[in-house]
Structures are given as C-alpha cells and as structure tokens.
Protein backbone atom coordinates (compact mmCIF):
# COMPACT_ATOMS: atom_id res chain seq x y z
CA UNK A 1 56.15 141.44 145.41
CA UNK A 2 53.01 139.72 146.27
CA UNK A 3 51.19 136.82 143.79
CA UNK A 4 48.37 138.86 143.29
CA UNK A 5 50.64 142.07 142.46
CA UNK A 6 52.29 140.25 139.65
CA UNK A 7 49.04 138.47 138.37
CA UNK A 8 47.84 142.38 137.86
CA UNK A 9 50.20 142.82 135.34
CA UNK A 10 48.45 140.53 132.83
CA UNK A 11 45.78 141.71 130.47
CA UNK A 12 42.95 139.25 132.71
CA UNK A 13 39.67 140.49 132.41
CA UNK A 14 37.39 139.92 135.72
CA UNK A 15 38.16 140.13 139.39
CA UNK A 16 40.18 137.31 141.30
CA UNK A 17 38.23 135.15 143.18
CA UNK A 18 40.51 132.42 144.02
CA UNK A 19 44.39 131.71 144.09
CA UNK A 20 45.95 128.82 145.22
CA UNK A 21 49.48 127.42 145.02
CA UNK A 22 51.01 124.34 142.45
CA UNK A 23 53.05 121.90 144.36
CA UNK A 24 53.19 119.26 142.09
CA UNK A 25 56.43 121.16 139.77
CA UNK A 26 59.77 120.25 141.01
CA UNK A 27 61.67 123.48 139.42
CA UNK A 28 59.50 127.01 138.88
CA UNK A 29 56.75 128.34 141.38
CA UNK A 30 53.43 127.70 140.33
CA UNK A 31 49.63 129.10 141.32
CA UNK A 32 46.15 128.69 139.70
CA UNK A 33 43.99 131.72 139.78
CA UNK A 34 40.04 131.31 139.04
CA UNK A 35 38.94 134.88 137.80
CA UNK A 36 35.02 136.28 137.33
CA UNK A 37 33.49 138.14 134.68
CA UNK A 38 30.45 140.70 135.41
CA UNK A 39 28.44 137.80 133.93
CA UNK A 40 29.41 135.24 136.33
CA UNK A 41 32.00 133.56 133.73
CA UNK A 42 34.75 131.91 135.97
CA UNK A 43 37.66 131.43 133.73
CA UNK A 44 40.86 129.44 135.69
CA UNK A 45 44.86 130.78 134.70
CA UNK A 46 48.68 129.22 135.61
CA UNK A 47 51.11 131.41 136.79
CA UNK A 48 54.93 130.59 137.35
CA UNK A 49 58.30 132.01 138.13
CA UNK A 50 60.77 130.90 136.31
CA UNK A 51 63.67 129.40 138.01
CA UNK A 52 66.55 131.59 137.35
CA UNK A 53 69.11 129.08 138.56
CA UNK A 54 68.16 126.33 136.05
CA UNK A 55 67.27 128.55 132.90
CA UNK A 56 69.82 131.57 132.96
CA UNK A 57 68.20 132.86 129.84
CA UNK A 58 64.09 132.95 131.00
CA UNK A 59 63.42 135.39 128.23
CA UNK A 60 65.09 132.85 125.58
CA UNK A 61 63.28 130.06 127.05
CA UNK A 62 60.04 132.18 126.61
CA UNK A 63 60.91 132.94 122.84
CA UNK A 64 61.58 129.21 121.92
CA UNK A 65 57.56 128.39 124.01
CA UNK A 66 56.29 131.10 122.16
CA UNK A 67 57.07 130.29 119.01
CA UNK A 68 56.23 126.55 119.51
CA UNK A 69 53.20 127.33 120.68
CA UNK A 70 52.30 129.76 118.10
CA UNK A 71 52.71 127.33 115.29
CA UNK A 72 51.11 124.49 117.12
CA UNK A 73 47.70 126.58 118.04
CA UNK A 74 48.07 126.91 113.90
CA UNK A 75 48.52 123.46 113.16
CA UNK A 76 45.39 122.65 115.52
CA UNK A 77 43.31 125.67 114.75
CA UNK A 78 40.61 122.96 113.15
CA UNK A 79 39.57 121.44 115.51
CA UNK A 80 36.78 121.84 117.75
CA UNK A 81 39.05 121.66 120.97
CA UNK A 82 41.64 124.24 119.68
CA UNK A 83 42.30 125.80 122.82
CA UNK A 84 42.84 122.79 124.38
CA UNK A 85 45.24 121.03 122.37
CA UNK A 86 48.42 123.63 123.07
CA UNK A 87 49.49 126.05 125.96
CA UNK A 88 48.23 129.41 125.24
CA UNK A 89 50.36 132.00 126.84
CA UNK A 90 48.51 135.41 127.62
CA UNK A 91 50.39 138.65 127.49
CA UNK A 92 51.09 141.09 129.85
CA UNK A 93 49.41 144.25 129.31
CA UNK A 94 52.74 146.22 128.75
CA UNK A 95 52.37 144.01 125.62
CA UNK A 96 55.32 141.51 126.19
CA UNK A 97 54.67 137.56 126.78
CA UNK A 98 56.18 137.37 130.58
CA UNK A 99 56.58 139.95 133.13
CA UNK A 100 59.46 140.50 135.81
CA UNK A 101 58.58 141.20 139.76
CA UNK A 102 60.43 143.32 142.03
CA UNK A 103 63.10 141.21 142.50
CA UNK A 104 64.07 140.80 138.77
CA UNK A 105 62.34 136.90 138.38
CA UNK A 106 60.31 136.50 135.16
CA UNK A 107 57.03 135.16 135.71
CA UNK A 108 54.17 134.19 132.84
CA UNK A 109 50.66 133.34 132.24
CA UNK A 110 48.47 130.65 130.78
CA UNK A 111 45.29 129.89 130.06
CA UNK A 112 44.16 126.60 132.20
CA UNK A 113 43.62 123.62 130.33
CA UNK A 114 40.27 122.13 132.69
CA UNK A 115 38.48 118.82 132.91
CA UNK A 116 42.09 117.19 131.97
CA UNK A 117 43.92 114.28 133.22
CA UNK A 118 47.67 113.54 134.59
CA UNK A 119 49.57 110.33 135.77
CA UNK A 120 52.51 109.97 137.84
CA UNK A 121 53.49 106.80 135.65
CA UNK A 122 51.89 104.33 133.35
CA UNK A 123 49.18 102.44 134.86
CA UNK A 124 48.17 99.83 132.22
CA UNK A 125 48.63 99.28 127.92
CA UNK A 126 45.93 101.40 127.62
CA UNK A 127 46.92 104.75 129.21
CA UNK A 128 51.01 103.10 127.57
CA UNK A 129 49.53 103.64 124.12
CA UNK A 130 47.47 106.74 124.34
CA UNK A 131 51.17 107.89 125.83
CA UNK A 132 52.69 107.21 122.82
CA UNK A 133 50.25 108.07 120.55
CA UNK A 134 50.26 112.06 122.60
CA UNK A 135 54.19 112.37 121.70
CA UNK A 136 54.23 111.27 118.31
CA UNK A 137 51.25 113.96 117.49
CA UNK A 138 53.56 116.91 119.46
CA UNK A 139 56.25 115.45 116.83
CA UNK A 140 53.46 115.10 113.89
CA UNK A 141 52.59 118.69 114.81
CA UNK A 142 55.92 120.35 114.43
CA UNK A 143 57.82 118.14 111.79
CA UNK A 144 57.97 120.98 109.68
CA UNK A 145 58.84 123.58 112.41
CA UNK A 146 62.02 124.72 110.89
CA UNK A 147 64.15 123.99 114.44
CA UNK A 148 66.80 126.46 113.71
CA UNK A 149 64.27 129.23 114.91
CA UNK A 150 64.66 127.66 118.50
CA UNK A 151 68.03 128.52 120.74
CA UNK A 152 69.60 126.26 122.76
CA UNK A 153 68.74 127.35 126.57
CA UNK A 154 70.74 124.67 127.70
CA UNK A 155 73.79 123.79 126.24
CA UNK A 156 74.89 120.35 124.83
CA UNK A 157 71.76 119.11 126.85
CA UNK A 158 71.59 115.20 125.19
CA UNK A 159 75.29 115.55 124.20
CA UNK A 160 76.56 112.35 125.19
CA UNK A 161 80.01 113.24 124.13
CA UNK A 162 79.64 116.84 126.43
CA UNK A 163 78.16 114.58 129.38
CA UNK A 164 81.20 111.87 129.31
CA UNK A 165 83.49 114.31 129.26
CA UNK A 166 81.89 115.96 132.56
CA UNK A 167 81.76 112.25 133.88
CA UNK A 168 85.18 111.90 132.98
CA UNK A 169 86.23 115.23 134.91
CA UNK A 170 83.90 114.44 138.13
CA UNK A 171 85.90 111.02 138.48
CA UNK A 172 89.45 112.77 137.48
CA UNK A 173 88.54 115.66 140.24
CA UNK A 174 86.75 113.03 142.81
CA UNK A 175 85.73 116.36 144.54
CA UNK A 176 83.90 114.77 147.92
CA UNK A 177 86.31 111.16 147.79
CA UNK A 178 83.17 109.16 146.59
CA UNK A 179 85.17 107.49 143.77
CA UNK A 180 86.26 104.70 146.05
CA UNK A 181 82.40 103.08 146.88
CA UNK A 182 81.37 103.34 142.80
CA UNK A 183 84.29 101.28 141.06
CA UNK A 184 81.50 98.57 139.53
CA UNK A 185 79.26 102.06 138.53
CA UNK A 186 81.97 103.75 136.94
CA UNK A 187 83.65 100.84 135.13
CA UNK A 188 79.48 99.91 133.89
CA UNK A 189 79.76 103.37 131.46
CA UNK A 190 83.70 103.72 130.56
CA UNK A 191 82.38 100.28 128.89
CA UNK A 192 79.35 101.26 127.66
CA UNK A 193 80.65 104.62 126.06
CA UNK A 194 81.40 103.64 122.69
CA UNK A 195 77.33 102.21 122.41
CA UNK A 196 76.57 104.90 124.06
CA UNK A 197 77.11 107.65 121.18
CA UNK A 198 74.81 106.41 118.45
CA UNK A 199 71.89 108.96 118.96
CA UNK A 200 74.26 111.41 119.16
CA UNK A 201 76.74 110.23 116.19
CA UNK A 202 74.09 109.89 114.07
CA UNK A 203 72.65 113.37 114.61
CA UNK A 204 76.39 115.09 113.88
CA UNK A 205 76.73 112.23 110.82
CA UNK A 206 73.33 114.57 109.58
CA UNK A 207 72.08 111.08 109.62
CA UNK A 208 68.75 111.64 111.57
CA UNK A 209 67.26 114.94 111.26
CA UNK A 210 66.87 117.95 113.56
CA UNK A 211 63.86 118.57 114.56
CA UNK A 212 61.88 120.30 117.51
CA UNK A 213 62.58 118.03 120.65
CA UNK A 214 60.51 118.42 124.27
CA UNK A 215 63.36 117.10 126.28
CA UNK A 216 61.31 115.94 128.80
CA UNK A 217 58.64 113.21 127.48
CA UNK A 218 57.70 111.61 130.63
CA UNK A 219 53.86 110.71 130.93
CA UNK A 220 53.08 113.60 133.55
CA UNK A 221 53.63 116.28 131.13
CA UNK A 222 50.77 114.78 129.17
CA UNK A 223 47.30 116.12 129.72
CA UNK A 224 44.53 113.21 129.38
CA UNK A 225 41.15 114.27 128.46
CA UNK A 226 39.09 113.32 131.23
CA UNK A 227 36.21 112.52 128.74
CA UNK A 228 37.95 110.23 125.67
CA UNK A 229 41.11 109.60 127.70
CA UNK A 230 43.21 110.88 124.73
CA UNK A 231 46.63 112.66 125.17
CA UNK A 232 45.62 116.01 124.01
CA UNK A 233 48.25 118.02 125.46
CA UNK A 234 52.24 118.41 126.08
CA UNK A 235 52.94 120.76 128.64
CA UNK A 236 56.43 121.78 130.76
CA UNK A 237 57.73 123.24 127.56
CA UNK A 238 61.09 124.92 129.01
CA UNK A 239 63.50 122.37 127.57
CA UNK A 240 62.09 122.58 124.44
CA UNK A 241 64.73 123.02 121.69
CA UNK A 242 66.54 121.51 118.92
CA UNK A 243 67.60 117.78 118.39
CA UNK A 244 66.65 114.35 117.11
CA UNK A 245 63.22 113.27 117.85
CA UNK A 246 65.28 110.35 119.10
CA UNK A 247 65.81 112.10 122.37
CA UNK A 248 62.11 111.84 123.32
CA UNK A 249 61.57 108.63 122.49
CA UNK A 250 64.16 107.37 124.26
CA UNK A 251 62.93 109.42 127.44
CA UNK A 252 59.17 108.39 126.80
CA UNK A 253 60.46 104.82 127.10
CA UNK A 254 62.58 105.68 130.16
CA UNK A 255 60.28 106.92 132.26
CA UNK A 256 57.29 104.65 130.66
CA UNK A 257 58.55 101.43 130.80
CA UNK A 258 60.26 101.22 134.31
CA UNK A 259 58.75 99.13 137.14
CA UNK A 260 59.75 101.28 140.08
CA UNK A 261 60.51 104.79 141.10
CA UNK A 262 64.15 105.98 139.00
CA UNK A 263 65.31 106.57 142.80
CA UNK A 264 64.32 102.88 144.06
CA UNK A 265 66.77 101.49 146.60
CA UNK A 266 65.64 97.93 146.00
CA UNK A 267 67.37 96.82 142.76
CA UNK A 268 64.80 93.92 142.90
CA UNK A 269 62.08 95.99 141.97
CA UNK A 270 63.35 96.98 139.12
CA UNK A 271 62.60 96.03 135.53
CA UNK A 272 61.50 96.75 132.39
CA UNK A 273 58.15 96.26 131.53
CA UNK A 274 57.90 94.49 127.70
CA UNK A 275 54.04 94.79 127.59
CA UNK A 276 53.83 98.56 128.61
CA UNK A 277 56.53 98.98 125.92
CA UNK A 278 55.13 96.81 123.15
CA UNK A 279 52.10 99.37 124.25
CA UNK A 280 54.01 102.67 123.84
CA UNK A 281 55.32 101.57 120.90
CA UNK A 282 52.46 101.09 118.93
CA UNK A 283 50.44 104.16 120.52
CA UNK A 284 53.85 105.86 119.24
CA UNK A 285 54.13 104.47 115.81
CA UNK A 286 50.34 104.56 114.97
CA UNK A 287 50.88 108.16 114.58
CA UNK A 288 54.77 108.97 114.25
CA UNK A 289 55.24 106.31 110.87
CA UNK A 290 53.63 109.02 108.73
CA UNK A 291 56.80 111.28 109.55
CA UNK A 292 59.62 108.87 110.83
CA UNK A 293 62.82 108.11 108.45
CA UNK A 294 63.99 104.75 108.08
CA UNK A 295 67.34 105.07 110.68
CA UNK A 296 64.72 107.09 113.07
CA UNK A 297 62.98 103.71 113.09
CA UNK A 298 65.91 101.46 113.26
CA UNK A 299 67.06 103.60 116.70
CA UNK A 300 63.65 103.20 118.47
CA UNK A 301 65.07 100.93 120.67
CA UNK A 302 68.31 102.15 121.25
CA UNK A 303 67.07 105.44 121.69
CA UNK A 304 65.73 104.15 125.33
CA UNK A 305 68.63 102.45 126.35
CA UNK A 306 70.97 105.83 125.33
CA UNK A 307 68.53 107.93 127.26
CA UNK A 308 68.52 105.81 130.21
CA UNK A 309 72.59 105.84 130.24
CA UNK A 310 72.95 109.52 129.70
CA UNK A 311 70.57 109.84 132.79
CA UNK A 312 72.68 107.10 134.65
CA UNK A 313 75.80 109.34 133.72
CA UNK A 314 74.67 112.65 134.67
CA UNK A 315 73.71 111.19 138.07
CA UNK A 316 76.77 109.31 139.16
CA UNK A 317 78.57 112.62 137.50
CA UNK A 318 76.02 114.75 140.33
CA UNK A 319 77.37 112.15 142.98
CA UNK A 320 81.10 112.38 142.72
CA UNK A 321 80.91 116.23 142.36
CA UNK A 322 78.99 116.37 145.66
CA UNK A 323 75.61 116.62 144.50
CA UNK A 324 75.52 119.90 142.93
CA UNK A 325 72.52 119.44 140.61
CA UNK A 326 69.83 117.38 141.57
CA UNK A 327 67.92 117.86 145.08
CA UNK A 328 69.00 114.86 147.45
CA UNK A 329 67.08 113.30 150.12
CA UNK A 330 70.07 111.67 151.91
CA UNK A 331 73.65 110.95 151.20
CA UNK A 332 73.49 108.60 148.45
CA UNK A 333 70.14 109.31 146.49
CA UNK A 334 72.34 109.75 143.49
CA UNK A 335 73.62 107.19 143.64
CA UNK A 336 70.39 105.27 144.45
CA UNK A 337 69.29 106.58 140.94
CA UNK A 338 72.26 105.98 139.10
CA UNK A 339 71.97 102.09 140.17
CA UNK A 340 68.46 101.91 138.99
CA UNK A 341 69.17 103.37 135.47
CA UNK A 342 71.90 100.95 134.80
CA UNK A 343 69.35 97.95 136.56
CA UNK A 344 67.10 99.18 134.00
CA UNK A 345 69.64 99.00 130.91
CA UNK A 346 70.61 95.68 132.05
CA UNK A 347 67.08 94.82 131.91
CA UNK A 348 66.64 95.88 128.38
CA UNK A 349 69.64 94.41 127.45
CA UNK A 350 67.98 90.94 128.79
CA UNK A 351 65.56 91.46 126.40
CA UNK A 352 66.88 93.18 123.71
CA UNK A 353 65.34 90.83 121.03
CA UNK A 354 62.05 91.09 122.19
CA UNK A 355 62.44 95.00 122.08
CA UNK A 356 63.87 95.19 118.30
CA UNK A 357 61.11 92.73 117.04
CA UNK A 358 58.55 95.23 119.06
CA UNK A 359 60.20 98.30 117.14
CA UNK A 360 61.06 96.48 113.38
C-alpha cells in the first residue's frame, strides 16, 4: 500500500499538497504531510509505521500513548499553547486511533508540532537546564496518572536483575566465541552487580514509587520552542510505561552529560561533563522538588550511573550473542559502546562527590 493510500484513512480535512519522508527515527517509518483547506489553511501531520519487530503489541503501545496523552492535553488544557504542549493523535475515520495497511503494519497520525526546536545533544548549561526542567514537567504532569492503567509493551525493560541474568546467559552460551577479547568488560559488571540493583531494589522494596516513566529521556525527544527556547514537548512516546521516575533521570543524565558519541572509539574523548550536569540538575529540580520523595532525591545520582551500566550490559550482552539487537556498523560497534558506557561510569565515579553535593 502506498503512503498516500494509508494517509486516506484518517479523518484529514483538505487535499495533500506535500509529503515527504522522516529520516531522522532510528526504529518506525516516518513522513510529514502538509494538507490545504478550501481557504488556503495549510495544516502539517506525522505519520509512522510502527515497527512490528521491536513492539510486538503496536495496538498496546497505542493504548498506553493514548491514554498518556489524553490526560496530559487535560493537565495542559490552560494554557494558551495547549496543542502544543502534548502529541495529539488524530483518529482514523473508521473511528479507531491507528490504522493497519495491506500488509498488516499499524500506522498512526499526529498533529505537527511547528516552529519547534530539537538537538542531537546538549550544547551549553543553558539548553542542560531547560532539558531538565522539560522532563521534570512530563513527570509534574502525570504524577498522579495512576500507572497501573499502562501495560508493559516491553517486558522487564529497566530490570536490572532480568538484564544480568541475560548477560549472564550470553557469556554462559558465548554464541559467536567473543568471550575471549572482553575478559576486563565482563569482569567490570560481575563486580559492579551488587551496586548495580539499587533503582531496581528499591522499586520492588515499594521504596520509590511507580509512576509513569518515558523510557527514553534523551534531549532529542524534547521539542524546544523556537521562540522562548523552553522544552515544551516530550515526544517518541512508545516506551512509555510503568516504573520509577528514577529510570529517566538516570537516562536524561546519560545521554546529557556525556562528552562524546555513546559509540566513540576513542576512550579519550570521553567524560562526564560536571557543569552540563550541575545544569540538568537544577533545570530538573526547579520543577521536579514539588513532587519528588526524599529516597527519589537521595538516588539522583545513582540513578545515572545505574542507567549508564544497564546500557553497558545490554550492549556487551548484544555483542557476545552476535549482535542480535542493535544495528552495527562493523564488527565491534558493540563493543565500541559498551567501552564508552563503562568510560563514562568510571568518570562519574571520579567525581562522585562533586555529583552528590550537585544532587543533596
């Protein structure tokens, strides 16, 4: 089935006048259409396929968005810039919130968020805070989003006892013989396990709360407004799910806080930047202390340094299994990446001090 044959199954007023394909997503297909009213209105639309071999479940993926989005476009509905403050999906005209194409893939609409925004990483303490100030109100928004609503599209996702125990198997199984050129890898998180656990422990020890969690905080799926510069938006919602807010912290600090690419080759590039954290940080906490617990505070920190290892570990786990999960380059890009997460830990770990002081 052809783009535009799908696109005419959603209730878009107008005629198409322009269509053009999304590169910039890594997992579903992606096009922006610009329709035309009889008045001359141009009015611009997203339009993706789902990726059926990374969410098995689309239509449960689409149920957890849509009811996230729902209660956000509620919790917003005040403001003057409603419409731009949350994906809006718009309905097929069958009635339903996605459609399926002739080959069975689920596809879905939005309404285009314009005059927006995005950055491949963080460029300065500016952009750091308004970062961190953009996840805490996507947290501030839903902190009363009762969670259990939300299913679990992928299972035991930040599970760091579920993702040692597939580490454990890839090295047991040593599927492609790889296990012989990562010794100093693997031996870096068999000792780093028991650490390791406390997002997780604390969640199961009903110690943090659960609460709506993006899964995927880094600062690309943050729409700036081109205007104020504010982080108005949170998009790529298809990890949504339940969790400790804990999880996205430690990812915004992850991805935020690194001084080269997560695949760099040259471990000498890589560090962790104190200044762009000390920036995230308080962006983050400006808004997020209204709603934060007092052990959700205390594992600020740690939260980046789990996130980083359970990143670390699913990577070296992708590497000994053959590389079965993420897309390679060449031979060893997992491994590439795996180095650079556990450069990175080491690098908080340098300054650990400095990063509880930041966080206390």
């Amino acid at each position: 089935m052809r783009i535009e044959q799908i696109i005419e199954e959603f209730a878009i007023s107008g005629k198409l006048e322009k269509l053009k394909a999304n590169k910039e997503g890594l997992i579903n297909n992606t096009y922006i259409s610009t329709f035309v009213d009889e008045d001359g209105v141009q009015t611009k639309y997203t339009h993706q396929r789902l990726n059926r071999s990374v969410f098995t479940d689309p239509e449960a993926v689409m149920n957890n968005i849509l009811a996230v989005t729902t209660y956000l476009q509620e919790q917003v509905a005040h403001l003057e810039d409603a419409s731009r403050r949350s994906l809006t999906l718009v309905p097929s005209k069958s009635g339903a919130w996605w459609a399926y194409d002739s080959d069975g893939e689920l596809w879905r609409t939005y309404r285009f968020i314009d005059q927006v925004d995005t950055f491949s990483f963080l460029t300065d303490t500016s952009l750091a805070h308004r970062f961190g100030s953009a996840v805490a109100t996507f947290q501030k928004h839903l902190a009363d989003f009762p969670s259990d609503r939300l299913v679990d599209t992928i299972a035991d996702f930040h599970h760091m006892g579920r993702r040692y125990e597939q580490f454990e198997a890839a090295v047991a199984n040593d599927r492609v013989s790889r296990l012989r050129h990562v010794q100093e890898e693997v031996a870096f998180f068999v000792e780093n396990k028991e650490r390791a656990m406390a997002l997780t422990d604390a969640l199961e020890a009903n110690q943090v709360p659960l609460r709506v969690t993006h899964n995927d905080t880094k600062v690309n799926n943050v729409l700036f407004d081109s205007t104020t510069g504010e982080g108005i938006c949170m998009i790529d919602l298809d990890t949504v799910m339940k969790g400790t807010l804990l999880f996205d912290t430690g990812d915004m600090i992850r991805t935020g806080c690194i001084t080269a690419a997560e695949d760099e080759p040259d471990l000498n590039k890589v560090g962790f930047d104190l200044e762009l954290f000390t920036a995230l940080i308080g962006g983050y906490r400006s808004v997020a202390d209204t709603f934060l617990t007092d052990v959700e505070r205390s594992l600020l920190a740690e939260s980046g340094r789990a996130i980083t290892l359970i990143m670390g570990l699913r990577m070296l786990s992708d590497y000994l299994a053959g590389d079965v999960y993420y897309q390679v380059s060449y031979p060893d890009h997992n491994l590439a990446r795996t180095r650079t997460q556990i450069k990175l830990i080491q690098e908080m770990d340098r300054q650990w001090d400095k990063l509880l002081a930041v966080c206390s």
